[in-house]
PDB file of N, CA and C in Angstrom:
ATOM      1  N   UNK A   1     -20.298  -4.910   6.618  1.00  0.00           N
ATOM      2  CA  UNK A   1     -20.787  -6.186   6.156  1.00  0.00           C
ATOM      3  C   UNK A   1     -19.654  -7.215   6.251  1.00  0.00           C
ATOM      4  N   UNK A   2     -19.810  -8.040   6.826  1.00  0.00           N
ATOM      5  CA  UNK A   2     -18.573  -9.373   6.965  1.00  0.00           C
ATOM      6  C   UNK A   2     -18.617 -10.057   5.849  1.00  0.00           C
ATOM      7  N   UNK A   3     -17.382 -10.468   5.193  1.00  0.00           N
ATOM      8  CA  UNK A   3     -16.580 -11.132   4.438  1.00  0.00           C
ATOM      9  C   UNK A   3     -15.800 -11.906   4.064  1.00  0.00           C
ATOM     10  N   UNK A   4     -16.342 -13.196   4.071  1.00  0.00           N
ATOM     11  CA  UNK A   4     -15.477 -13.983   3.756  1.00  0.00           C
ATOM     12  C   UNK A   4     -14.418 -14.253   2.347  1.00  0.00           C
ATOM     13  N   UNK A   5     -13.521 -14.108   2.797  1.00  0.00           N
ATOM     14  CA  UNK A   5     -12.024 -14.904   1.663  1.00  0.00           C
ATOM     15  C   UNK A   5     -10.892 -15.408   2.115  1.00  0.00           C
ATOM     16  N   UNK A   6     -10.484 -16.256   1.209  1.00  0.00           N
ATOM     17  CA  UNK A   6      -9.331 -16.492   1.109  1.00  0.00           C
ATOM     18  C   UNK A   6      -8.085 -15.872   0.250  1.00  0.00           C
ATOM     19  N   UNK A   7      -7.338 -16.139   0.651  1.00  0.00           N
ATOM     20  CA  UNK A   7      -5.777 -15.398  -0.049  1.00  0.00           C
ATOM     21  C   UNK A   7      -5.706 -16.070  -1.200  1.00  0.00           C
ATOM     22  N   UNK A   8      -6.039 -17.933  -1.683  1.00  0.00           N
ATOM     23  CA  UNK A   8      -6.125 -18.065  -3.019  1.00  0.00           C
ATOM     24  C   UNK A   8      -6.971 -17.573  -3.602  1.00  0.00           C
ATOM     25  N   UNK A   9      -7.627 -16.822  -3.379  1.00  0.00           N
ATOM     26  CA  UNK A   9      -8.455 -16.180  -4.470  1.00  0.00           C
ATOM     27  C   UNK A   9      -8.122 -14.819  -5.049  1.00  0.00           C
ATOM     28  N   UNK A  10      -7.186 -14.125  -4.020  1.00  0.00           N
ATOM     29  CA  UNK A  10      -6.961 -12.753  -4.351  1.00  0.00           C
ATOM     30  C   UNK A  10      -5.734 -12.907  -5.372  1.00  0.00           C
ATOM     31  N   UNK A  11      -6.026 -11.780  -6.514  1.00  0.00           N
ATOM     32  CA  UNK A  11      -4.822 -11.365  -7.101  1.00  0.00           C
ATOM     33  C   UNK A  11      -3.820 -11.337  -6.207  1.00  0.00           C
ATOM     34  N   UNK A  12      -2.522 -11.809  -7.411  1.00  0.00           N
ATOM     35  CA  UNK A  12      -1.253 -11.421  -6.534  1.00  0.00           C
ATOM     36  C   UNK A  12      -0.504 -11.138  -7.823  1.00  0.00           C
ATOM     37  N   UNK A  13      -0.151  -9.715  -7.342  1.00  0.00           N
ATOM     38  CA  UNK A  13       0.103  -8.735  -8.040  1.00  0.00           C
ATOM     39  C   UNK A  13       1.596  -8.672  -7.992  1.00  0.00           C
ATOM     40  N   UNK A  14       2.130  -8.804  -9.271  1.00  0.00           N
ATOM     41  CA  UNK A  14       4.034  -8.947  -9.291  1.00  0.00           C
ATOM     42  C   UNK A  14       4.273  -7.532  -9.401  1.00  0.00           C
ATOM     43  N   UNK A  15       5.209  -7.008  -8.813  1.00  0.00           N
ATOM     44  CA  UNK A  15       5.213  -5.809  -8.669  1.00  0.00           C
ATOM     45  C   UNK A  15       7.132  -5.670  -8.891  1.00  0.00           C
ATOM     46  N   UNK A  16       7.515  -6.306  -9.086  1.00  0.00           N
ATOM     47  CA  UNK A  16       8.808  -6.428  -9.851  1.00  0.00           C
ATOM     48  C   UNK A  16       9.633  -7.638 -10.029  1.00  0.00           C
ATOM     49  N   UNK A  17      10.556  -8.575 -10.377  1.00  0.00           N
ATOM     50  CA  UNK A  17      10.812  -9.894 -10.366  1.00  0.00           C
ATOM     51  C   UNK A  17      11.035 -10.390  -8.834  1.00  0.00           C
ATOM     52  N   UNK A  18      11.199  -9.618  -7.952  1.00  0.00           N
ATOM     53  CA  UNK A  18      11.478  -9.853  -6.558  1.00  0.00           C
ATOM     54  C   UNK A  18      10.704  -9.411  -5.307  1.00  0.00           C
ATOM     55  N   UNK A  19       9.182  -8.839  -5.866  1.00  0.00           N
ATOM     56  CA  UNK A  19       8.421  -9.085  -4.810  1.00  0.00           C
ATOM     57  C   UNK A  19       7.178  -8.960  -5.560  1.00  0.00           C
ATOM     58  N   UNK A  20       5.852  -9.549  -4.882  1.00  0.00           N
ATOM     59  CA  UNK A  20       4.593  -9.575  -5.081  1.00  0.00           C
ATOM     60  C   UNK A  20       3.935 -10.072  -3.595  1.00  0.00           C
ATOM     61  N   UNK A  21       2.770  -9.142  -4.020  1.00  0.00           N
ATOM     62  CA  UNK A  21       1.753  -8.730  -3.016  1.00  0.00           C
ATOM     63  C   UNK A  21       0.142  -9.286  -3.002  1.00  0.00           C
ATOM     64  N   UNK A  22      -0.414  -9.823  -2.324  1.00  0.00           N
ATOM     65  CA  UNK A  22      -1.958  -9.935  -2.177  1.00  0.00           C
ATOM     66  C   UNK A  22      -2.321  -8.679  -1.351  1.00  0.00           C
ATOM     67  N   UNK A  23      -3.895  -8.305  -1.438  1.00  0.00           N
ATOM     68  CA  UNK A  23      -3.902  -7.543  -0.944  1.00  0.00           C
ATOM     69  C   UNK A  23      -5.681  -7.350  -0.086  1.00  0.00           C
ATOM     70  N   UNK A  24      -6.182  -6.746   0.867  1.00  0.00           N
ATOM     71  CA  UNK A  24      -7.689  -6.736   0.956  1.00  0.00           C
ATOM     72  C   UNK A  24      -7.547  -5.510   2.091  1.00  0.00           C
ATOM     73  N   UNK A  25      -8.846  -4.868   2.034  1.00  0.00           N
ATOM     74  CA  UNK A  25      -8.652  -3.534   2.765  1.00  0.00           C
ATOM     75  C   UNK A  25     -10.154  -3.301   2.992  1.00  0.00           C
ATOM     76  N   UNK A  26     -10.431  -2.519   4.294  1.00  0.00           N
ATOM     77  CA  UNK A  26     -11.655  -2.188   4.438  1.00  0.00           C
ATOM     78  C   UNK A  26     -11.857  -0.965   4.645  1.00  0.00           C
ATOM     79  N   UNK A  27     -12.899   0.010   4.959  1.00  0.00           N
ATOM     80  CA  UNK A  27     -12.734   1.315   5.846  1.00  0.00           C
ATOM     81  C   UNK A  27     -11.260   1.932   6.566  1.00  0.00           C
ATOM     82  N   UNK A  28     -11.270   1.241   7.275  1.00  0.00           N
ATOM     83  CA  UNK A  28      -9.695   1.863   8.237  1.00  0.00           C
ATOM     84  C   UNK A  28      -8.604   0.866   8.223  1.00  0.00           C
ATOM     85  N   UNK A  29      -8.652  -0.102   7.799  1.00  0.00           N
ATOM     86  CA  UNK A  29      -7.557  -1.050   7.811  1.00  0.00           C
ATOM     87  C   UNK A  29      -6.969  -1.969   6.450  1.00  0.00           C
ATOM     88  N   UNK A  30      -5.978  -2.028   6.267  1.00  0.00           N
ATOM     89  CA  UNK A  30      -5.233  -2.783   5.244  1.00  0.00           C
ATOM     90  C   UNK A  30      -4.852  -4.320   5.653  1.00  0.00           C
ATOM     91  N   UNK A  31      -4.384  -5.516   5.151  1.00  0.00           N
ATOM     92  CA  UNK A  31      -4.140  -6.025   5.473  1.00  0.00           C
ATOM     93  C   UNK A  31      -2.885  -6.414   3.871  1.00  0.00           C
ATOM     94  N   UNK A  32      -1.942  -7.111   3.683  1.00  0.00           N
ATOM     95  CA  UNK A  32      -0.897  -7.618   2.839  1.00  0.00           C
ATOM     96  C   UNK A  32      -0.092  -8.211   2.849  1.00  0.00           C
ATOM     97  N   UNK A  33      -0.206  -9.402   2.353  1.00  0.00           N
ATOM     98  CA  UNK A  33       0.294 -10.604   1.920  1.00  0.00           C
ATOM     99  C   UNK A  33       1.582 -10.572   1.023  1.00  0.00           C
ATOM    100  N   UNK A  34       2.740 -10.102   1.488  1.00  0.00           N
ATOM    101  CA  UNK A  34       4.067  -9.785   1.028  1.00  0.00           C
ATOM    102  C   UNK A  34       4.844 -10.883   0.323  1.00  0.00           C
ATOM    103  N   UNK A  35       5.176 -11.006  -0.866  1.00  0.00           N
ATOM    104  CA  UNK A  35       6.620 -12.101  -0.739  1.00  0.00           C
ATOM    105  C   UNK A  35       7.694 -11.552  -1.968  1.00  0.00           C
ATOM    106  N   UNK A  36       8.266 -12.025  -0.783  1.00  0.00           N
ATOM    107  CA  UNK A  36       9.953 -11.025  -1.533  1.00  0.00           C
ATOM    108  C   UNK A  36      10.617 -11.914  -1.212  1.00  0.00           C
ATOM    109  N   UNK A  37      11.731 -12.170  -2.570  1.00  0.00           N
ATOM    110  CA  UNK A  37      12.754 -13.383  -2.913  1.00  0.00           C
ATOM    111  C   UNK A  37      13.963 -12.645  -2.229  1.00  0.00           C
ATOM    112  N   UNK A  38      14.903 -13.716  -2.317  1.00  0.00           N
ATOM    113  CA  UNK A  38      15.994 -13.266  -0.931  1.00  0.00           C
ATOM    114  C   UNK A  38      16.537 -12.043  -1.873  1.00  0.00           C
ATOM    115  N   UNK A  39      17.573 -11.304  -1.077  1.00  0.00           N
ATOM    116  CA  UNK A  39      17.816  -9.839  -1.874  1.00  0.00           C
ATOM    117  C   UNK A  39      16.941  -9.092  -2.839  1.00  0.00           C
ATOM    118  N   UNK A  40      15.566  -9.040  -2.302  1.00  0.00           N
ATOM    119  CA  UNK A  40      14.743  -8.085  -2.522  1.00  0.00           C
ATOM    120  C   UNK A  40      14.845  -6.947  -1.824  1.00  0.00           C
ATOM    121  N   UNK A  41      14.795  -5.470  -2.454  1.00  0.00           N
ATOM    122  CA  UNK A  41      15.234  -4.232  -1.489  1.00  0.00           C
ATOM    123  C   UNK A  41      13.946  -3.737  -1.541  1.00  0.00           C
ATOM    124  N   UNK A  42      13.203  -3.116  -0.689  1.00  0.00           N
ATOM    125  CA  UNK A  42      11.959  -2.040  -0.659  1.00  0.00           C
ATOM    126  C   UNK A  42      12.572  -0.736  -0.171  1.00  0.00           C
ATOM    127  N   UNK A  43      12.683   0.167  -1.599  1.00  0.00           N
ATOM    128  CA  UNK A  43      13.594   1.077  -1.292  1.00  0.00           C
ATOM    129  C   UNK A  43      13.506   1.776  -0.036  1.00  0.00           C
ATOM    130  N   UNK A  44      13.859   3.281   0.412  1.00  0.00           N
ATOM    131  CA  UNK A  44      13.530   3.691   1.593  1.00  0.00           C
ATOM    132  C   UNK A  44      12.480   4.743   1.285  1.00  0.00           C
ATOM    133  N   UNK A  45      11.284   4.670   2.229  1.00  0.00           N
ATOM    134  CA  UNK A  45      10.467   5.719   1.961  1.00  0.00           C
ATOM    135  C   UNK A  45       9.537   6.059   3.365  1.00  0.00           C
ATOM    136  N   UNK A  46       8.604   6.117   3.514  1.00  0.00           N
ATOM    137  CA  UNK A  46       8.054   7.181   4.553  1.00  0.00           C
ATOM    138  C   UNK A  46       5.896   7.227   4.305  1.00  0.00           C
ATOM    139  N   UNK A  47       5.242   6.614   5.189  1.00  0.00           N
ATOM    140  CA  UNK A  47       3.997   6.862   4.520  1.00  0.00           C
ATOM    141  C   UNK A  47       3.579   7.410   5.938  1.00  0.00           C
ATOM    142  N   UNK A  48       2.327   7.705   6.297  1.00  0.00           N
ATOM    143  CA  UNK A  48       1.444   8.323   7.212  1.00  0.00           C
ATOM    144  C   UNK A  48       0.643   7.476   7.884  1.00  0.00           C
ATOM    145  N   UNK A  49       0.836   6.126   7.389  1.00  0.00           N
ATOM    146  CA  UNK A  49       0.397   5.007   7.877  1.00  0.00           C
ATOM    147  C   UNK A  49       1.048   4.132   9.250  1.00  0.00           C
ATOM    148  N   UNK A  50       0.144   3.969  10.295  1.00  0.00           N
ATOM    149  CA  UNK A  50       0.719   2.807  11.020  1.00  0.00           C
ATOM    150  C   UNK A  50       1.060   1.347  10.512  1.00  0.00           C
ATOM    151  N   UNK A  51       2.118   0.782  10.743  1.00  0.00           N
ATOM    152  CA  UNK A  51       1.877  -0.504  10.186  1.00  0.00           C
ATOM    153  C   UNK A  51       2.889  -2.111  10.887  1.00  0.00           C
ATOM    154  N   UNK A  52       2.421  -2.437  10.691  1.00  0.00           N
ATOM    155  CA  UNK A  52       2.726  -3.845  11.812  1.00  0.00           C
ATOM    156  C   UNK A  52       3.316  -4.697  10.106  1.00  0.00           C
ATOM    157  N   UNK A  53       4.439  -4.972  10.914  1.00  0.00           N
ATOM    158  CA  UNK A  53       4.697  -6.024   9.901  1.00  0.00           C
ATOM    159  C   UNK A  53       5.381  -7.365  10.603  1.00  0.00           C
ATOM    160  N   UNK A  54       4.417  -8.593   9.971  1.00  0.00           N
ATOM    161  CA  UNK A  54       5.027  -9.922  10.826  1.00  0.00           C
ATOM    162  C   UNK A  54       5.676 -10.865   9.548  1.00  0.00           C
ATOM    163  N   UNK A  55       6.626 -11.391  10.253  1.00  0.00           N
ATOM    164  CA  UNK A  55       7.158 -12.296   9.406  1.00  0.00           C
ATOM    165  C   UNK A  55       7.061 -13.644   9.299  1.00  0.00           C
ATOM    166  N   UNK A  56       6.337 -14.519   8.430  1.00  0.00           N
ATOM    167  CA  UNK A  56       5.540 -16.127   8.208  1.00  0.00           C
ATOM    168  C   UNK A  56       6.747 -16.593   7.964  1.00  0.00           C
ATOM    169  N   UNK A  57       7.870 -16.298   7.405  1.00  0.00           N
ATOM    170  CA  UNK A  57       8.977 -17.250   6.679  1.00  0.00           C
ATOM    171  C   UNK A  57       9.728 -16.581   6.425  1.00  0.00           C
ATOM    172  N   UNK A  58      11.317 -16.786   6.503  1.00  0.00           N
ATOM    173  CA  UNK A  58      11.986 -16.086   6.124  1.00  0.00           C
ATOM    174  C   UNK A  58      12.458 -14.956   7.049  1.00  0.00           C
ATOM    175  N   UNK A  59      13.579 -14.089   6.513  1.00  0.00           N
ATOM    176  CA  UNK A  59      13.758 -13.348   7.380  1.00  0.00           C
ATOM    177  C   UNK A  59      14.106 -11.682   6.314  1.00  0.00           C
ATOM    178  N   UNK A  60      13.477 -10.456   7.253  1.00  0.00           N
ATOM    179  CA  UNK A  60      13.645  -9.224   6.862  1.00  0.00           C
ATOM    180  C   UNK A  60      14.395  -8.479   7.718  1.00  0.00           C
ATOM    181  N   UNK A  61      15.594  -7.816   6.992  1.00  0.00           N
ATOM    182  CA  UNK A  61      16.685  -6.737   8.073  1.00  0.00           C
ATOM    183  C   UNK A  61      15.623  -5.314   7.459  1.00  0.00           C
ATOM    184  N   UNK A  62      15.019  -4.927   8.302  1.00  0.00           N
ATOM    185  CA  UNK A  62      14.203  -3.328   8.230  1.00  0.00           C
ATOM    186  C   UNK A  62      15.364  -2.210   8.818  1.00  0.00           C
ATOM    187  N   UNK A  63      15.722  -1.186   7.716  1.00  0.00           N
ATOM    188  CA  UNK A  63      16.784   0.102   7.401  1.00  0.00           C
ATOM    189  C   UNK A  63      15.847   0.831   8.264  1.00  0.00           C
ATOM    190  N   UNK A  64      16.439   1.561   9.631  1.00  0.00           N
ATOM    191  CA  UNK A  64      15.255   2.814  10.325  1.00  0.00           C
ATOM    192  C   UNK A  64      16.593   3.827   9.928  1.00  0.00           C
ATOM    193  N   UNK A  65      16.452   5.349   9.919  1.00  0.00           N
ATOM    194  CA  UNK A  65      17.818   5.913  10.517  1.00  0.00           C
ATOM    195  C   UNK A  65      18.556   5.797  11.546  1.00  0.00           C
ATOM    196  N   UNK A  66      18.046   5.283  12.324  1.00  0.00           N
ATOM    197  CA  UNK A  66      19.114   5.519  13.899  1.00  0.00           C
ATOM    198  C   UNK A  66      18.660   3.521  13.658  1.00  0.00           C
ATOM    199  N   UNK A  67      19.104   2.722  13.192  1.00  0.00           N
ATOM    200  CA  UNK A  67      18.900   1.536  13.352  1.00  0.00           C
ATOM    201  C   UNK A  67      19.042   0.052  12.503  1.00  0.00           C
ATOM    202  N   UNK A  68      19.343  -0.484  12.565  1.00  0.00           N
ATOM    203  CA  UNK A  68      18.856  -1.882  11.813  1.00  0.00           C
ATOM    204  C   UNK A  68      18.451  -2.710  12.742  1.00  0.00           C
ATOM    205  N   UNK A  69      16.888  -3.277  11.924  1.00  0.00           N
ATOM    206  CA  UNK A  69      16.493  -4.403  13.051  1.00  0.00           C
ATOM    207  C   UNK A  69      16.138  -5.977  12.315  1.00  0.00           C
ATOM    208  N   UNK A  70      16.729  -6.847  12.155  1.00  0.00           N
ATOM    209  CA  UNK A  70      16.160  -8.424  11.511  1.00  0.00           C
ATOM    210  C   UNK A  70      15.042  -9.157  12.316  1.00  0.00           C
ATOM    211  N   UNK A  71      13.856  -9.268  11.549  1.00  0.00           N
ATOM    212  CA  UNK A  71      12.506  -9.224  11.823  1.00  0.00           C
ATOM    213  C   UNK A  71      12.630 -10.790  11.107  1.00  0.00           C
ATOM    214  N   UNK A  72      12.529 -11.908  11.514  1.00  0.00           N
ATOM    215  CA  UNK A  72      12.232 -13.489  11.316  1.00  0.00           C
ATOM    216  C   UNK A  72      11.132 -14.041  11.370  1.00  0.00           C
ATOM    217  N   UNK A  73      10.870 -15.357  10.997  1.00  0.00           N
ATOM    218  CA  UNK A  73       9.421 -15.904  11.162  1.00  0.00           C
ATOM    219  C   UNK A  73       9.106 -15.783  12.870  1.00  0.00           C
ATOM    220  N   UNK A  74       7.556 -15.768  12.864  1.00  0.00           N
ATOM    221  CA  UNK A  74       7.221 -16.144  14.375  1.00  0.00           C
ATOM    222  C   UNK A  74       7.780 -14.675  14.700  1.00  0.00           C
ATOM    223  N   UNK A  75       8.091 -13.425  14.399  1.00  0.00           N
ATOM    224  CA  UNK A  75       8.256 -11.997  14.717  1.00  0.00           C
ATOM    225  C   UNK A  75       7.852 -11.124  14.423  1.00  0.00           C
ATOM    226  N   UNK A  76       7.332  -9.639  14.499  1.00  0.00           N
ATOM    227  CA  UNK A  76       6.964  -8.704  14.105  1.00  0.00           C
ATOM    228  C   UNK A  76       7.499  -7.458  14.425  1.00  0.00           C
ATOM    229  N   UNK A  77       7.344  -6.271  14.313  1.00  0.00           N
ATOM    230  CA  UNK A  77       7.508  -4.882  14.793  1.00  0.00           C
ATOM    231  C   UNK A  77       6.834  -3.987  13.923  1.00  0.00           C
ATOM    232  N   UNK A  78       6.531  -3.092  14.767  1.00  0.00           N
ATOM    233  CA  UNK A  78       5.361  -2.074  14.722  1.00  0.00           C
ATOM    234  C   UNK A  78       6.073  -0.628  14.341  1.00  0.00           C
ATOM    235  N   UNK A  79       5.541  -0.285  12.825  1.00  0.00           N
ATOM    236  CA  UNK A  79       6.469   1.072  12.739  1.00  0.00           C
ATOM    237  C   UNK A  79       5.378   2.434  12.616  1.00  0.00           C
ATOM    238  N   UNK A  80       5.708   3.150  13.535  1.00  0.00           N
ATOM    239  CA  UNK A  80       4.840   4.125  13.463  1.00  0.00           C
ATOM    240  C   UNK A  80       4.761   5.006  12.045  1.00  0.00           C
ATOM    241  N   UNK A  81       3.465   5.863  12.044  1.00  0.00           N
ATOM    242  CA  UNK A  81       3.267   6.444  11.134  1.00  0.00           C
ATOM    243  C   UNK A  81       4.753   7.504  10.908  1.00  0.00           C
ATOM    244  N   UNK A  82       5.374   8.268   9.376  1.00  0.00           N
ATOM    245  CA  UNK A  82       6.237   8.840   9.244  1.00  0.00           C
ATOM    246  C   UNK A  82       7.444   8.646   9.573  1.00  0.00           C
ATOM    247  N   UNK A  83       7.766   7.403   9.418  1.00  0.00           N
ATOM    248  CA  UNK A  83       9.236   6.553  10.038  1.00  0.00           C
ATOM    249  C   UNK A  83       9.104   6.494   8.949  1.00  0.00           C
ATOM    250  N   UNK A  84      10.847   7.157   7.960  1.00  0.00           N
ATOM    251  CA  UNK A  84      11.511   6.299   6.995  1.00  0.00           C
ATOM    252  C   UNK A  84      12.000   5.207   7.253  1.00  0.00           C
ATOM    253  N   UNK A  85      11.992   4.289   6.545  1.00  0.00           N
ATOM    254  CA  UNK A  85      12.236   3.004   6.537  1.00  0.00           C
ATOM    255  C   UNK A  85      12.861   2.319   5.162  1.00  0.00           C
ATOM    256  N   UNK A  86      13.654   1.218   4.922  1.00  0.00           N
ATOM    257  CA  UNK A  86      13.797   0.513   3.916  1.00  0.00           C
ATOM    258  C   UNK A  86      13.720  -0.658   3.922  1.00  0.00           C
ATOM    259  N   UNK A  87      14.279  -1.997   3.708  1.00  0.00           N
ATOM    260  CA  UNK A  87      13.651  -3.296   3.600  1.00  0.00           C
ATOM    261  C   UNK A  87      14.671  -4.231   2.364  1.00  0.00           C
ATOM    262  N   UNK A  88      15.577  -5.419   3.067  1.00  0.00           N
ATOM    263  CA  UNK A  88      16.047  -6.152   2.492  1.00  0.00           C
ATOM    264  C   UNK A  88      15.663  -7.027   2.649  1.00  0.00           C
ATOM    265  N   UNK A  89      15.365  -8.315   1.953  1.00  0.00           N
ATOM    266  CA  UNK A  89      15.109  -9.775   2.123  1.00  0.00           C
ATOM    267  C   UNK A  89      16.384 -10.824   1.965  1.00  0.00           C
ATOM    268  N   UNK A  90      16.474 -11.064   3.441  1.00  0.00           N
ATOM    269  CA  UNK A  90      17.909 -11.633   3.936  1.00  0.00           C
ATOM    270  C   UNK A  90      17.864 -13.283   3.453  1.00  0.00           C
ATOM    271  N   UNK A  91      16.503 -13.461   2.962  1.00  0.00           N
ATOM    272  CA  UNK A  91      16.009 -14.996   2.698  1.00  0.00           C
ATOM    273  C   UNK A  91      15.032 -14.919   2.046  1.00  0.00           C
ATOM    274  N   UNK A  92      14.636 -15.809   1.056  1.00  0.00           N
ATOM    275  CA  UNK A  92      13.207 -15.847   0.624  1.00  0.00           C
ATOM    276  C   UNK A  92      12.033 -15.340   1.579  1.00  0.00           C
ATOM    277  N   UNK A  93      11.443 -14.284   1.842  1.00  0.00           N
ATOM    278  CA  UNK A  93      10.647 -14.331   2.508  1.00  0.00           C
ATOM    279  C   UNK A  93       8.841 -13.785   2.352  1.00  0.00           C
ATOM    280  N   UNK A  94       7.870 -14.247   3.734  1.00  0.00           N
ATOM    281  CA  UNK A  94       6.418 -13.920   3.412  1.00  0.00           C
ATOM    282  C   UNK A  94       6.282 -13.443   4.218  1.00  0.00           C
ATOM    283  N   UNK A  95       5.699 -12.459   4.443  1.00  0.00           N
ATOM    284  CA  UNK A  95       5.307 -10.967   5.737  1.00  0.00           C
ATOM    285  C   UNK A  95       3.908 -10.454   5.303  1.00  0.00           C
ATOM    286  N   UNK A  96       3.326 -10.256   6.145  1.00  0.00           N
ATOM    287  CA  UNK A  96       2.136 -10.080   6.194  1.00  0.00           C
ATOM    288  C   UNK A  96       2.294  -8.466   6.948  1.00  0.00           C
ATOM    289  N   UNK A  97       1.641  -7.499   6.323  1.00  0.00           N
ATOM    290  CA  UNK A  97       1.629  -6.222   6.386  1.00  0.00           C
ATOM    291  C   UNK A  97       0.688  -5.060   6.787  1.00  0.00           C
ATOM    292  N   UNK A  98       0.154  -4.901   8.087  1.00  0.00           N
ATOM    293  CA  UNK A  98      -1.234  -4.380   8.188  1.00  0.00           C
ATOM    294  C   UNK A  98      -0.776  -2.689   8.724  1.00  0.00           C
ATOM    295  N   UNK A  99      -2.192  -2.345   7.810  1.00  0.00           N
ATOM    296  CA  UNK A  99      -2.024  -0.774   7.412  1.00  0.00           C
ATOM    297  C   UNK A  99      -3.121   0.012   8.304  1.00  0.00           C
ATOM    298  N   UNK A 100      -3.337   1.197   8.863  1.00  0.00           N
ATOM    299  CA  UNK A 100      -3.964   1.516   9.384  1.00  0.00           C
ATOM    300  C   UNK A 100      -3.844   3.103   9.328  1.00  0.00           C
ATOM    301  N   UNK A 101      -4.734   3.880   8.340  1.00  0.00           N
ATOM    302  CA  UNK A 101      -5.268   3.806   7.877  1.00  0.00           C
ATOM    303  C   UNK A 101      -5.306   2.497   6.434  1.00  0.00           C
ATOM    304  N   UNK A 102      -5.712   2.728   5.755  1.00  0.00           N
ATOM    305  CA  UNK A 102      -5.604   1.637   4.126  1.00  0.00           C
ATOM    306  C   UNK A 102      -4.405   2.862   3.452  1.00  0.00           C
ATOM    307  N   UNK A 103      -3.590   2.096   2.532  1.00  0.00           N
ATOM    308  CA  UNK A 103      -2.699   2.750   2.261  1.00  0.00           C
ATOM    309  C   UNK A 103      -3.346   3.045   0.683  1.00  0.00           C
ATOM    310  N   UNK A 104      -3.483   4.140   0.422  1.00  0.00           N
ATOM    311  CA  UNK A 104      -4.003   4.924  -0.850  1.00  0.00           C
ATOM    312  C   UNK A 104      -3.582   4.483  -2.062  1.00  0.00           C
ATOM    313  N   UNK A 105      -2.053   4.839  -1.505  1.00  0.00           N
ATOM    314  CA  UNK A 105      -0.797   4.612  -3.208  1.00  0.00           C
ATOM    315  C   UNK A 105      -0.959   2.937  -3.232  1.00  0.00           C
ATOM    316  N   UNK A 106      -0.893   1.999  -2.439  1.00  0.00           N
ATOM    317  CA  UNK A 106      -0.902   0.756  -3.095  1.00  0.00           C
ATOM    318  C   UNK A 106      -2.499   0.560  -3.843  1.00  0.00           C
ATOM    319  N   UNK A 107      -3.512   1.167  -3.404  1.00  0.00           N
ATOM    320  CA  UNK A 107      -4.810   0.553  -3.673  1.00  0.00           C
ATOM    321  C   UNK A 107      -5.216   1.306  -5.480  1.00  0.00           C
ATOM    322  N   UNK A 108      -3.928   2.597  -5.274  1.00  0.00           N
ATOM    323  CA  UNK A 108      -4.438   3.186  -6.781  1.00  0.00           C
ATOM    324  C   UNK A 108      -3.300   2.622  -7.722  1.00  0.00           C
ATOM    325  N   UNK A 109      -2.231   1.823  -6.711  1.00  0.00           N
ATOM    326  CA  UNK A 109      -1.216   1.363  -7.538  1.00  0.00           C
ATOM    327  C   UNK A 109      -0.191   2.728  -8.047  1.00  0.00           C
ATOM    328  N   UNK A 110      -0.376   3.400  -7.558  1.00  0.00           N
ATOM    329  CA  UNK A 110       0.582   4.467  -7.212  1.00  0.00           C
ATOM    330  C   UNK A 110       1.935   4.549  -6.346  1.00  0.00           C
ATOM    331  N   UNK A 111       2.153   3.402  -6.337  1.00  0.00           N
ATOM    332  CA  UNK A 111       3.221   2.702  -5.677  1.00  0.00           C
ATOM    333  C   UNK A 111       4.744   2.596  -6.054  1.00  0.00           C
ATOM    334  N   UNK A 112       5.186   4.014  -7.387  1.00  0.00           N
ATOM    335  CA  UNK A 112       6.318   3.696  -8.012  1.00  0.00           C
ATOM    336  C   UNK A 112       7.909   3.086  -7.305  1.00  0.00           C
ATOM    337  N   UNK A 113       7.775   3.224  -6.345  1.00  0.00           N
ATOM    338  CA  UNK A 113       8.985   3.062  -5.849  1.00  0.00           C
ATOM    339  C   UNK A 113       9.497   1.661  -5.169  1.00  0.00           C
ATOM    340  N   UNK A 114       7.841   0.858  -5.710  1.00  0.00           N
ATOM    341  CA  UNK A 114       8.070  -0.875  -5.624  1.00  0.00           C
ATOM    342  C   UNK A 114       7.964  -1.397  -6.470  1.00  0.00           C
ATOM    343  N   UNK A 115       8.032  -0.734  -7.437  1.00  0.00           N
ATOM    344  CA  UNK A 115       7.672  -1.555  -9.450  1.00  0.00           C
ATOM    345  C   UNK A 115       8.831  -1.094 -10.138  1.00  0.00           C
ATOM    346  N   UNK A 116       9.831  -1.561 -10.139  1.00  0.00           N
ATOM    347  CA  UNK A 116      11.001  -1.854 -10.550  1.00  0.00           C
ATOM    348  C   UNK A 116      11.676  -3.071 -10.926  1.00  0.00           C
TER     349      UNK A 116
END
């Protein structure tokens, strides 16, 4: 069934003093509305999920093991499913986050390791 919204309407969920999230998800796909104040860390962790992350503003240095990559507005990169990863905010920034499958732990809020 098609759906219309907007992002002012969705909760946005503070999820510690240095980042908060919007969020909307369907069957197979996630979509998330990121914003993390400059030196925000998303610790390092690992999901089963594909996920594309683009950057609206601001800029993100993404922690791989074999890597560091700084992801800016007008940029994206695509991290496959089971890539540890971590996440600094080098600047105020807004990233938009799409999940594929829908990511479980954010939707049950089972998410401990971003609520700090």
């Amino acid at each position: 069934m098609l759906e219309l919204m907007a992002w002012d309407n969705l909760e946005k969920e503070k999820l510690s003093e240095t980042i908060s999230r919007q969020m909307v998800w369907g069957e197979k796909v996630m979509a998330a509305r990121v914003f993390l104040a400059k030196g925000a860390v998303v610790p390092r962790h690992a999901h089963h999920n594909e996920q594309l992350t683009m950057i609206f503003s601001g800029a993100l240095k993404l922690i791989f093991d074999d890597r560091e990559v700084v992801v800016r507005a007008g940029e994206m990169v695509l991290i496959p499913g089971n890539v540890p990863h971590a996440a600094v905010a080098l600047e105020d920034t807004l990233d938009m986050d799409v999940f594929s499958p829908p990511r479980e732990d954010w939707i049950k809020k089972d998410d401990s390791y971003l609520r700090k």
